[in-house]
PDB file of N, CA and C in Angstrom:
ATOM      1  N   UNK A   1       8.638 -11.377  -0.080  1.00  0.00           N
ATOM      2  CA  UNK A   1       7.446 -10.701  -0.486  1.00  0.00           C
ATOM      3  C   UNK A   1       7.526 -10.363  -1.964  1.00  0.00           C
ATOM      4  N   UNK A   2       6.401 -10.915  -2.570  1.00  0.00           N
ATOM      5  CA  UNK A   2       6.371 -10.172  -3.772  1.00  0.00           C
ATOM      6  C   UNK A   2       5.580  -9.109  -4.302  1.00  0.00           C
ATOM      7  N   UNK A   3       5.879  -8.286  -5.355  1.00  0.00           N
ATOM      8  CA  UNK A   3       5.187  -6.564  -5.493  1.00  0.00           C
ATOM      9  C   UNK A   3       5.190  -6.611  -6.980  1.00  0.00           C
ATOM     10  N   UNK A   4       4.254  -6.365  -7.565  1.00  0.00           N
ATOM     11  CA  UNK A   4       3.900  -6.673  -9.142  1.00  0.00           C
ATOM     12  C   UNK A   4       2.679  -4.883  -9.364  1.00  0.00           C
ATOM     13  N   UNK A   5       3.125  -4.390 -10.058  1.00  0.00           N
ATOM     14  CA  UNK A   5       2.557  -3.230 -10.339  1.00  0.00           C
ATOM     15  C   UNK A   5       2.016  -3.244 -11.591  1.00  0.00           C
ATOM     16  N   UNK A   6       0.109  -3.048 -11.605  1.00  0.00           N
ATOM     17  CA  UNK A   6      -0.293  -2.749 -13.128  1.00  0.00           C
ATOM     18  C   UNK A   6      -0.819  -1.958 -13.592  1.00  0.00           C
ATOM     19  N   UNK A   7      -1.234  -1.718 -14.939  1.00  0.00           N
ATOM     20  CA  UNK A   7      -1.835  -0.451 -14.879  1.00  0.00           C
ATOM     21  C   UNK A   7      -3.338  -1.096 -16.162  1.00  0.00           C
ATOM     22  N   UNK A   8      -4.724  -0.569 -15.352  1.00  0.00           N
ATOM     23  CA  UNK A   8      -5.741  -0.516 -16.506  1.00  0.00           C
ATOM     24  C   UNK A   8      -6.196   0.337 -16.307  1.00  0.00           C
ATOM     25  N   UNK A   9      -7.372   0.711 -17.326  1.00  0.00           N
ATOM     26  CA  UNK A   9      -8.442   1.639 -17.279  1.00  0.00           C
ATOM     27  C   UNK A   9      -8.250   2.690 -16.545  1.00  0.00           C
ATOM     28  N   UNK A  10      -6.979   3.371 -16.319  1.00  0.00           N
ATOM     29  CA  UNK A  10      -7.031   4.247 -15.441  1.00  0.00           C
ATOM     30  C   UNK A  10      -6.737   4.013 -14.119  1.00  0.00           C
ATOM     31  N   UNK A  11      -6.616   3.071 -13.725  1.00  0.00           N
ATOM     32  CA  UNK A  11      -6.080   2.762 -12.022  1.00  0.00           C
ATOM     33  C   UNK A  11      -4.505   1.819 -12.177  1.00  0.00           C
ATOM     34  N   UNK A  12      -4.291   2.331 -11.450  1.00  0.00           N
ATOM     35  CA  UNK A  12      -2.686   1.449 -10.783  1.00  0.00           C
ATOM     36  C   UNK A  12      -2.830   1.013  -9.420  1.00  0.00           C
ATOM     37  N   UNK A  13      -2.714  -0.525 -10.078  1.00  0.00           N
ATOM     38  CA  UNK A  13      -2.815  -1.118  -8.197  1.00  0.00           C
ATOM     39  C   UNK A  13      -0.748  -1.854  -8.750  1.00  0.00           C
ATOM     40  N   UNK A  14      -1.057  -1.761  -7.521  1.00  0.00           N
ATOM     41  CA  UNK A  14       0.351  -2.278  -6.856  1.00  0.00           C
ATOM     42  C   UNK A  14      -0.259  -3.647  -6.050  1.00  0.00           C
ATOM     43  N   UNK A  15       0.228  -5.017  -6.228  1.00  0.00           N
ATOM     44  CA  UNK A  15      -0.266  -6.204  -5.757  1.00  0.00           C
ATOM     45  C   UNK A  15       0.750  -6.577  -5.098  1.00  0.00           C
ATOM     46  N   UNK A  16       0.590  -6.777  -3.854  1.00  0.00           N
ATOM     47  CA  UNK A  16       1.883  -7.349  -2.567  1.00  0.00           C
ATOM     48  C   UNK A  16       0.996  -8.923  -2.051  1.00  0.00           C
ATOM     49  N   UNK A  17       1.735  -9.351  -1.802  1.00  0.00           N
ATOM     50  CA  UNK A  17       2.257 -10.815  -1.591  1.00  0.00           C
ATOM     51  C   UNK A  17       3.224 -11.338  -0.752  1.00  0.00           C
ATOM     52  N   UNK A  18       2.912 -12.280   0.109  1.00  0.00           N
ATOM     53  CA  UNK A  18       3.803 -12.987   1.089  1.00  0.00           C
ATOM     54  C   UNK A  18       3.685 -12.000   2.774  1.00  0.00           C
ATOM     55  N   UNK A  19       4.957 -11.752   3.029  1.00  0.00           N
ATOM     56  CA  UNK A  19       5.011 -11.240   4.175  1.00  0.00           C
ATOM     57  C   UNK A  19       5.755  -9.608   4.250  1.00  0.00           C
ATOM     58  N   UNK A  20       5.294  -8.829   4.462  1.00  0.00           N
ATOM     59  CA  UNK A  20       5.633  -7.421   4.401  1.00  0.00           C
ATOM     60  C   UNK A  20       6.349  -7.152   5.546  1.00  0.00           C
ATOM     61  N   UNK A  21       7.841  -7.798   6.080  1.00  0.00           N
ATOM     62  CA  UNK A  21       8.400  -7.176   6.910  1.00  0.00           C
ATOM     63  C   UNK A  21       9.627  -6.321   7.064  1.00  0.00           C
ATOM     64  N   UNK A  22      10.777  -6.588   7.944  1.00  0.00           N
ATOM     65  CA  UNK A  22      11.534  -5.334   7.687  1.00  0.00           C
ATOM     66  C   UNK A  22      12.298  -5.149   6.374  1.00  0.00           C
ATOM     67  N   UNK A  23      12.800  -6.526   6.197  1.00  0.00           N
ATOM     68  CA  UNK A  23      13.926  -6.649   5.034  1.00  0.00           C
ATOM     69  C   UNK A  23      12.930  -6.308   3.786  1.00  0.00           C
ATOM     70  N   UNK A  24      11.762  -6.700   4.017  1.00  0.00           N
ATOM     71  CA  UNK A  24      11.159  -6.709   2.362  1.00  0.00           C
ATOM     72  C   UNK A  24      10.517  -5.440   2.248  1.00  0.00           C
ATOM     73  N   UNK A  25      10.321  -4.723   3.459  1.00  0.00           N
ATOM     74  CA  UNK A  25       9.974  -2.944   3.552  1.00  0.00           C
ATOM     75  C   UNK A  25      10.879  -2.133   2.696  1.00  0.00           C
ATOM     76  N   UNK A  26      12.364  -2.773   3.199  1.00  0.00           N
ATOM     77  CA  UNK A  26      13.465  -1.688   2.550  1.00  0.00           C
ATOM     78  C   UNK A  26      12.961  -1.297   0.647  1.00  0.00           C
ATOM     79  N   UNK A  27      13.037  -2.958   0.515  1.00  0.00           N
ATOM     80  CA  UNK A  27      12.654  -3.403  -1.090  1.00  0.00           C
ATOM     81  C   UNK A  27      11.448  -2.828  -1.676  1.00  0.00           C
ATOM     82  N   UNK A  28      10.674  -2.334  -0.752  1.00  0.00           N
ATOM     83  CA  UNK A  28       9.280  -1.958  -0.848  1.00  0.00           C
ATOM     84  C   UNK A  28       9.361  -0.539  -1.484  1.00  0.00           C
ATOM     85  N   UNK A  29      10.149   0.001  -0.294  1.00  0.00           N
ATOM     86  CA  UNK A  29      10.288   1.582  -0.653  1.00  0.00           C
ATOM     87  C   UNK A  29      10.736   2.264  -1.914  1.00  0.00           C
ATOM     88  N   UNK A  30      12.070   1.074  -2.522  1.00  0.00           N
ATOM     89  CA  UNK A  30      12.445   1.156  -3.485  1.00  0.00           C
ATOM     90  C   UNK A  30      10.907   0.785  -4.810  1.00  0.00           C
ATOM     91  N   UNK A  31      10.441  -0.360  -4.519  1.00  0.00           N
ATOM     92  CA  UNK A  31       9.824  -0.392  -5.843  1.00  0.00           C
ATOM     93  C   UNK A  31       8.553   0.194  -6.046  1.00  0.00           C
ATOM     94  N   UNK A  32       7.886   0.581  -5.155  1.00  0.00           N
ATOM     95  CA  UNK A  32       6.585   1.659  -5.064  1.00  0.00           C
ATOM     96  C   UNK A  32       7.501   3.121  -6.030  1.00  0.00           C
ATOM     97  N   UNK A  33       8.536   3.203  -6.382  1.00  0.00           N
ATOM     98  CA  UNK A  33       9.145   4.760  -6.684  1.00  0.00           C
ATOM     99  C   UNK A  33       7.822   4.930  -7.903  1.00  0.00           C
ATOM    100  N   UNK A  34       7.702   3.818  -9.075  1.00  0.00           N
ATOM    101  CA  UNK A  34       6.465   4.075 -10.025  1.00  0.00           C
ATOM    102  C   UNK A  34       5.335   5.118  -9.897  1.00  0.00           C
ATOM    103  N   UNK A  35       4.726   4.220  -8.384  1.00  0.00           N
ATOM    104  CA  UNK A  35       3.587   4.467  -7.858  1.00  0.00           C
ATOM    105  C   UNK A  35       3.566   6.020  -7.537  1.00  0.00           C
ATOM    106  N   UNK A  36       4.884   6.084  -6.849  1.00  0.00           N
ATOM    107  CA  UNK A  36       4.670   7.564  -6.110  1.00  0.00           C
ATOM    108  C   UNK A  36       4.964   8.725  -7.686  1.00  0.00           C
ATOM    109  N   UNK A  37       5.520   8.302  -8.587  1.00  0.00           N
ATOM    110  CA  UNK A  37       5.803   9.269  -9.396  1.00  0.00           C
ATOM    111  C   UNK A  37       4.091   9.710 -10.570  1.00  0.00           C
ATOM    112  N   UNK A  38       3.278   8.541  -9.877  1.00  0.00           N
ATOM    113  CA  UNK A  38       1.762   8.596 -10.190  1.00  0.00           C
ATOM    114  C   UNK A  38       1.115   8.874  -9.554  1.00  0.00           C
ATOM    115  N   UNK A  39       1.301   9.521  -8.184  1.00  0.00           N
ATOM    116  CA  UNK A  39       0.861   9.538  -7.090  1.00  0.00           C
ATOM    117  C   UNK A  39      -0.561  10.305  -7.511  1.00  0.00           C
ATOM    118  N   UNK A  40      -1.059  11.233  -8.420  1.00  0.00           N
ATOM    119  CA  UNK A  40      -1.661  12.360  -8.699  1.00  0.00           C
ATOM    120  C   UNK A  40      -3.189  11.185  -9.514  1.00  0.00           C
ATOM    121  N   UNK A  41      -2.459   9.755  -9.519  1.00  0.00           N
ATOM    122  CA  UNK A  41      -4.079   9.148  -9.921  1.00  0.00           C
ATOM    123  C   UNK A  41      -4.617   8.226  -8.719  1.00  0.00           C
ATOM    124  N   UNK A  42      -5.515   7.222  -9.023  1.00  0.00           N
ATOM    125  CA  UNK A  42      -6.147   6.629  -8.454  1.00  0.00           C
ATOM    126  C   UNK A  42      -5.212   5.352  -8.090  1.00  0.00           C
ATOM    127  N   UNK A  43      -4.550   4.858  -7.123  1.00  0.00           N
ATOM    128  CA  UNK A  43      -3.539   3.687  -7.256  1.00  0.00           C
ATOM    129  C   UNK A  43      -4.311   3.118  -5.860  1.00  0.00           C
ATOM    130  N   UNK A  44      -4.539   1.392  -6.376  1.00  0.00           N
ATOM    131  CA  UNK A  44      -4.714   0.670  -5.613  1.00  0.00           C
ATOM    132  C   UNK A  44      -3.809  -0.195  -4.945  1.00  0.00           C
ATOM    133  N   UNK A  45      -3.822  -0.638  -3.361  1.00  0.00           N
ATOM    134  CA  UNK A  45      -2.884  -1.383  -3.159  1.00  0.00           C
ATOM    135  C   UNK A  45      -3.878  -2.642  -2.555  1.00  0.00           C
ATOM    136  N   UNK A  46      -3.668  -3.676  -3.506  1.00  0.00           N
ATOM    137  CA  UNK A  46      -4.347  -5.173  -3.374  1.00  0.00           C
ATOM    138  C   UNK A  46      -3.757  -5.861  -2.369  1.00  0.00           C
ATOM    139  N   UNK A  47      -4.337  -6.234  -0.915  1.00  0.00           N
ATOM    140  CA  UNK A  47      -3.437  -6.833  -0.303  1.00  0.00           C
ATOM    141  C   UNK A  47      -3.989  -8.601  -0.074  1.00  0.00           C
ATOM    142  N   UNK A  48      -4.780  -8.404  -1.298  1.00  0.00           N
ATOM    143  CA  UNK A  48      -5.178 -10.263  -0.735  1.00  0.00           C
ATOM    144  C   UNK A  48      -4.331 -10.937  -0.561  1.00  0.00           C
ATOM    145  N   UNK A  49      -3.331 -11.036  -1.270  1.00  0.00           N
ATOM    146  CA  UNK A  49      -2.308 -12.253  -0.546  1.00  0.00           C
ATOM    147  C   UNK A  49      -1.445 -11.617   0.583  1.00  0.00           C
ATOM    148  N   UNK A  50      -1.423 -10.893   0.953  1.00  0.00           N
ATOM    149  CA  UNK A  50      -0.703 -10.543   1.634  1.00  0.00           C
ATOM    150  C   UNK A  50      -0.680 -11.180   3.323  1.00  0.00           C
ATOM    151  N   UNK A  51       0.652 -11.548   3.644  1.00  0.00           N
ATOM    152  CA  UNK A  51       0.123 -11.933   5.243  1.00  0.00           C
ATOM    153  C   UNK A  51       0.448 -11.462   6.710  1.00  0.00           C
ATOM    154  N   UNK A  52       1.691 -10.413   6.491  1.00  0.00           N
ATOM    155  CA  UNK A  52       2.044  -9.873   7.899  1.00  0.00           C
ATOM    156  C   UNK A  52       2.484  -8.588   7.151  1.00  0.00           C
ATOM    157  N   UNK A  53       2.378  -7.489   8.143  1.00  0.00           N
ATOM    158  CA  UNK A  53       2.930  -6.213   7.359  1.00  0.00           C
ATOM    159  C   UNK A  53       3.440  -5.567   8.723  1.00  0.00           C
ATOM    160  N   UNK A  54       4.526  -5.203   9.032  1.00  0.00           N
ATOM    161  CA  UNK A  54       5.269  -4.421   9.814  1.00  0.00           C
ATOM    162  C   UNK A  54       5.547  -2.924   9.765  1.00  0.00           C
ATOM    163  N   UNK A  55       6.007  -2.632  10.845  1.00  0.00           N
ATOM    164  CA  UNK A  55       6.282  -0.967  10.991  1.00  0.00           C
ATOM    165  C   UNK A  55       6.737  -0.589   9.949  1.00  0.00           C
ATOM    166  N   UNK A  56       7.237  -0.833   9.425  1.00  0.00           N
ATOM    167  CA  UNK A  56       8.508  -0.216   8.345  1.00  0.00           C
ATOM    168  C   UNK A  56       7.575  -0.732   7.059  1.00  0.00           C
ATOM    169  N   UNK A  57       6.578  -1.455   6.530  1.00  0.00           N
ATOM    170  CA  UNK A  57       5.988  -1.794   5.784  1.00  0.00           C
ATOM    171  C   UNK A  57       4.616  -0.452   5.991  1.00  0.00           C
ATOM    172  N   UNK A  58       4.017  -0.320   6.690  1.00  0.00           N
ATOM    173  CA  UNK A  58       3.333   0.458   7.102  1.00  0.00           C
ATOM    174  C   UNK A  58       3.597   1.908   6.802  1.00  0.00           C
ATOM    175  N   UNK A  59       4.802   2.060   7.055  1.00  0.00           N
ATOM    176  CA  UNK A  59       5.724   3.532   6.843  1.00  0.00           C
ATOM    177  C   UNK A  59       5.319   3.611   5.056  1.00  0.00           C
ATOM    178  N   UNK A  60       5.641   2.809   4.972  1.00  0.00           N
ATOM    179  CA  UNK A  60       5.487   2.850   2.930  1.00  0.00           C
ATOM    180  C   UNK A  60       4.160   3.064   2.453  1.00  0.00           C
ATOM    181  N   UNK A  61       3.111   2.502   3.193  1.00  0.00           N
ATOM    182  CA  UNK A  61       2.075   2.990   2.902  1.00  0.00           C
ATOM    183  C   UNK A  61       1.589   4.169   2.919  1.00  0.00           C
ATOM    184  N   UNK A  62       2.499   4.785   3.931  1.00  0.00           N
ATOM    185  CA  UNK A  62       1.699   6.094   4.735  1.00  0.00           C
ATOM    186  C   UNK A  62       2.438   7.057   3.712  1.00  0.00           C
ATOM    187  N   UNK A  63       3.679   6.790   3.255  1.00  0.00           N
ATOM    188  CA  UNK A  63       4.442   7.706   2.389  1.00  0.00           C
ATOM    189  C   UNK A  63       4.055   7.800   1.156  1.00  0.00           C
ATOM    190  N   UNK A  64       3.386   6.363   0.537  1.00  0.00           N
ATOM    191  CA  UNK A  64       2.544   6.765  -0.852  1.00  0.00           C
ATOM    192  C   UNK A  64       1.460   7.698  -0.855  1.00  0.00           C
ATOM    193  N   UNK A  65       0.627   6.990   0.852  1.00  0.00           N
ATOM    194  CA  UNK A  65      -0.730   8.009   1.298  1.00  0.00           C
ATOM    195  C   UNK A  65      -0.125   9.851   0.892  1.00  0.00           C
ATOM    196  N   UNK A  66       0.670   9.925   1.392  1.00  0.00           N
ATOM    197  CA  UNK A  66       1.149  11.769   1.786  1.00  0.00           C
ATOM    198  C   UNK A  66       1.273  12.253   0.034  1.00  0.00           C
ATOM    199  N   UNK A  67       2.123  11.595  -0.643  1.00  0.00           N
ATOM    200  CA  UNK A  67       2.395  11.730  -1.955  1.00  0.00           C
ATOM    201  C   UNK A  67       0.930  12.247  -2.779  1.00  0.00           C
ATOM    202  N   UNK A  68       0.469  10.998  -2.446  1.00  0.00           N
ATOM    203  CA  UNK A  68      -0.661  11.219  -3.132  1.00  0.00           C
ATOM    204  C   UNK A  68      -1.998  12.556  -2.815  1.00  0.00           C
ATOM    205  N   UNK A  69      -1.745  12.761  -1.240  1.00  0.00           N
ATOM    206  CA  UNK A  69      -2.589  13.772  -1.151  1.00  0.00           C
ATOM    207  C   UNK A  69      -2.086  15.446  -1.462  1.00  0.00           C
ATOM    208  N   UNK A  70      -0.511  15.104  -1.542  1.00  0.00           N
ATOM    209  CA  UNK A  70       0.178  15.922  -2.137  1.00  0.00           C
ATOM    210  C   UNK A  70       0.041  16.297  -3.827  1.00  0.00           C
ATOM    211  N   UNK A  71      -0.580  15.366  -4.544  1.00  0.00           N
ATOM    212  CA  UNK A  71      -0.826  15.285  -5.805  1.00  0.00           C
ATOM    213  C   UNK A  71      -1.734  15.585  -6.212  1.00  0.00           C
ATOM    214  N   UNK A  72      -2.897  15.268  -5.099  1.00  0.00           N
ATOM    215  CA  UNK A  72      -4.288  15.454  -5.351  1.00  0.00           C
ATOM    216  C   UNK A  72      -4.839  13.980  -5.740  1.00  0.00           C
ATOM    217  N   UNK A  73      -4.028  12.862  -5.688  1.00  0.00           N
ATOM    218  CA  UNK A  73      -4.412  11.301  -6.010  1.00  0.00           C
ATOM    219  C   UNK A  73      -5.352  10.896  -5.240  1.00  0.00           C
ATOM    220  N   UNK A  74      -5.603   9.742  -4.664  1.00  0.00           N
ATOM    221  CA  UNK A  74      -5.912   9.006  -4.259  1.00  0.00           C
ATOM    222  C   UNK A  74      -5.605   7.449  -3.760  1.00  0.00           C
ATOM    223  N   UNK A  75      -5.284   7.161  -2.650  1.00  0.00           N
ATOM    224  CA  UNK A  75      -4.680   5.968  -2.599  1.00  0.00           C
ATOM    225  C   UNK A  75      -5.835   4.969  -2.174  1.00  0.00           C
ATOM    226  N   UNK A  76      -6.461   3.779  -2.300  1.00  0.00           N
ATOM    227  CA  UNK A  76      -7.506   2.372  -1.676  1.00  0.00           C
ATOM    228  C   UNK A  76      -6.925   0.963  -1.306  1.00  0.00           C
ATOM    229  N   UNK A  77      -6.592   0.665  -0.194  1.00  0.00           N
ATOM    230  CA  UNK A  77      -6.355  -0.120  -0.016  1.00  0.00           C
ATOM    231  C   UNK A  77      -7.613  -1.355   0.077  1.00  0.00           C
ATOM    232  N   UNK A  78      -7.365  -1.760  -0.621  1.00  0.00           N
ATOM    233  CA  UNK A  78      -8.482  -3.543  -0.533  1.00  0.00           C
ATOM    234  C   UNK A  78      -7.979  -4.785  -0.077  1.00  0.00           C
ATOM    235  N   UNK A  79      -8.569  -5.855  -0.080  1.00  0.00           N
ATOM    236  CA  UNK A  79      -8.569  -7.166   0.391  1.00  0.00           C
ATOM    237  C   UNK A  79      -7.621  -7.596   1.702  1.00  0.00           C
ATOM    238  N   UNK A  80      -7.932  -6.482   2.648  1.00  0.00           N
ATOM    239  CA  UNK A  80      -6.827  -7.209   3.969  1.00  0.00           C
ATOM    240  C   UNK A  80      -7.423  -7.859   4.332  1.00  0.00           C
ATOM    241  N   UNK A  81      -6.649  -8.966   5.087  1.00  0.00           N
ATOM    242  CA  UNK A  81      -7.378 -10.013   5.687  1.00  0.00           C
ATOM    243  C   UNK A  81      -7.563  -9.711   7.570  1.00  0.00           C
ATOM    244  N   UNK A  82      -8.120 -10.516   8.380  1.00  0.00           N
ATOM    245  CA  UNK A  82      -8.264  -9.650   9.867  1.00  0.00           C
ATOM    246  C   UNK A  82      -7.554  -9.731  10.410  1.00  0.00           C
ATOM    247  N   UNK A  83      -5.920 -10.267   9.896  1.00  0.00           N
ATOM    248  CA  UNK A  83      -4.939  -9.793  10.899  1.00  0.00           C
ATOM    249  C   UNK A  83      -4.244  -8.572  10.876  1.00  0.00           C
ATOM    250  N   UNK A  84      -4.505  -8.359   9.240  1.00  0.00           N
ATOM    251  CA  UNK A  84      -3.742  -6.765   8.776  1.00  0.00           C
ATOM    252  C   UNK A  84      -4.985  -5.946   8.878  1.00  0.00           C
ATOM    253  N   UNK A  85      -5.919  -5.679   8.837  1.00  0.00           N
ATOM    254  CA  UNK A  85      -7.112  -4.982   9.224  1.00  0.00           C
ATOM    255  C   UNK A  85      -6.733  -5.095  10.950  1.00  0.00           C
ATOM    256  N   UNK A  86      -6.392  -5.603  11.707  1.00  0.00           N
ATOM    257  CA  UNK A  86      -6.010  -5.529  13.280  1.00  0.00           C
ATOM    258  C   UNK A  86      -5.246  -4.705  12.981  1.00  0.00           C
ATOM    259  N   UNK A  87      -3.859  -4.962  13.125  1.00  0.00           N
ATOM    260  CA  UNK A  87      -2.861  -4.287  12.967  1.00  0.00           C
ATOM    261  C   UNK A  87      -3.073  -2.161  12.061  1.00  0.00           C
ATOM    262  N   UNK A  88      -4.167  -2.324  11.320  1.00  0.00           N
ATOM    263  CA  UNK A  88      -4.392  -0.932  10.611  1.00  0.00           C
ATOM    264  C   UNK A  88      -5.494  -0.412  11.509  1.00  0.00           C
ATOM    265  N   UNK A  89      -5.958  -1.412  12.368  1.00  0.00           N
ATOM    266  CA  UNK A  89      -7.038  -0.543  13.198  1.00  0.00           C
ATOM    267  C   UNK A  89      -6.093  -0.164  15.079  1.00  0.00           C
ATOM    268  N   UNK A  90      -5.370  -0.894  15.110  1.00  0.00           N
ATOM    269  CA  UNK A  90      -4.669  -0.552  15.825  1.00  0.00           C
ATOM    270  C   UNK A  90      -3.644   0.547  15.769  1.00  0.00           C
ATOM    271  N   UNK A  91      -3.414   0.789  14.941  1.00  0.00           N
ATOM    272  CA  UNK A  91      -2.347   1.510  14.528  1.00  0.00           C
ATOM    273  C   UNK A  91      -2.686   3.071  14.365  1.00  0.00           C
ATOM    274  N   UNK A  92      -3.822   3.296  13.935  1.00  0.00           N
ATOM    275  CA  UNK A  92      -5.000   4.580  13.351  1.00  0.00           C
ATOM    276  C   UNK A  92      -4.893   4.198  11.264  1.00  0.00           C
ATOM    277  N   UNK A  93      -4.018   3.414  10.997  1.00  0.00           N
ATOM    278  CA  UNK A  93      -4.142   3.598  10.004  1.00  0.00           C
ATOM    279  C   UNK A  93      -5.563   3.195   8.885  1.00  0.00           C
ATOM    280  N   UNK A  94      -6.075   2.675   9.671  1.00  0.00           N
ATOM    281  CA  UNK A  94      -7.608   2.079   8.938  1.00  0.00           C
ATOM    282  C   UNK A  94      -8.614   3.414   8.768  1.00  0.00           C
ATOM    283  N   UNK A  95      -8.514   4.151   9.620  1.00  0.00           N
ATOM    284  CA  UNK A  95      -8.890   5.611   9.328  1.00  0.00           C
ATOM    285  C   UNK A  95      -8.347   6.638   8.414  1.00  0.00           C
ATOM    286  N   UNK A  96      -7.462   6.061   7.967  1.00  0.00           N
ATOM    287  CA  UNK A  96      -6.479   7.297   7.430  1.00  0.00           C
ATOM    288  C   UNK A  96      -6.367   6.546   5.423  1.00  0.00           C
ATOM    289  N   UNK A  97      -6.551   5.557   5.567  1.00  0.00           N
ATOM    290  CA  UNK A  97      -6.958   4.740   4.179  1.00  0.00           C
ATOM    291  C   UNK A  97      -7.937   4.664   3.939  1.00  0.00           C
ATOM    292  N   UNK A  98      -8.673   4.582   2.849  1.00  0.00           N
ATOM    293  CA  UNK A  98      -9.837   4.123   2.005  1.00  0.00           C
ATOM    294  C   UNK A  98      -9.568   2.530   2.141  1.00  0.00           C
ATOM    295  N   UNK A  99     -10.385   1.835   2.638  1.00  0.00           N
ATOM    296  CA  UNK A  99     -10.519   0.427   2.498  1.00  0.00           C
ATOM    297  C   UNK A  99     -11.432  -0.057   2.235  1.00  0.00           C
ATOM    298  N   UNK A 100     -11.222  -1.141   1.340  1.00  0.00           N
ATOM    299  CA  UNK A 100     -12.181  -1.754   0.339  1.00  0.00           C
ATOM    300  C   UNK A 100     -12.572  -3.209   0.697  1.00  0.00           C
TER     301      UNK A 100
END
């Protein structure tokens, strides 16, 4: 999986790529640290390329989510495709994100 973090105009998206599972969760947690130390702005997480996302991938989301409402941020997740939109509506997490 790859994770490329940018910053314009005021927003930080974080762009993930490939497959979001356990081994690349661990890696995940580590490189979101940016994100969460920004937690207090607007950070997007782009998941168009993205193609499977697991428990432990999921966990990372939910931990930027907390950060950020801890900050007063905002987190948006955009471009899932309908297998990860399954998986976030199954889960409760499609309720609990801004999706775009």
């Amino acid at each position: 999986m790859d994770f490329k973090i940018t910053e314009e105009a005021g927003t930080i998206t974080g762009t993930l790529a490939g497959r979001l599972d356990t081994l690349a969760s661990v890696q995940l947690a580590k490189d979101i640290q940016p994100l969460m130390d920004k937690a207090d702005e607007t950070i997007v997480l782009d998941c168009d390329k993205l193609d499977y996302i697991c428990s432990s991938g999921l966990r990372a989301f939910l931990s930027l989510k907390k950060a950020s409402q801890a900050k007063g941020g905002k987190v948006i997740v955009k471009n899932i495709n309908d297998e990860i939109r399954k998986v976030f509506v199954m889960t409760g997490f499609y309720n609990l994100f801004d999706i775009e």
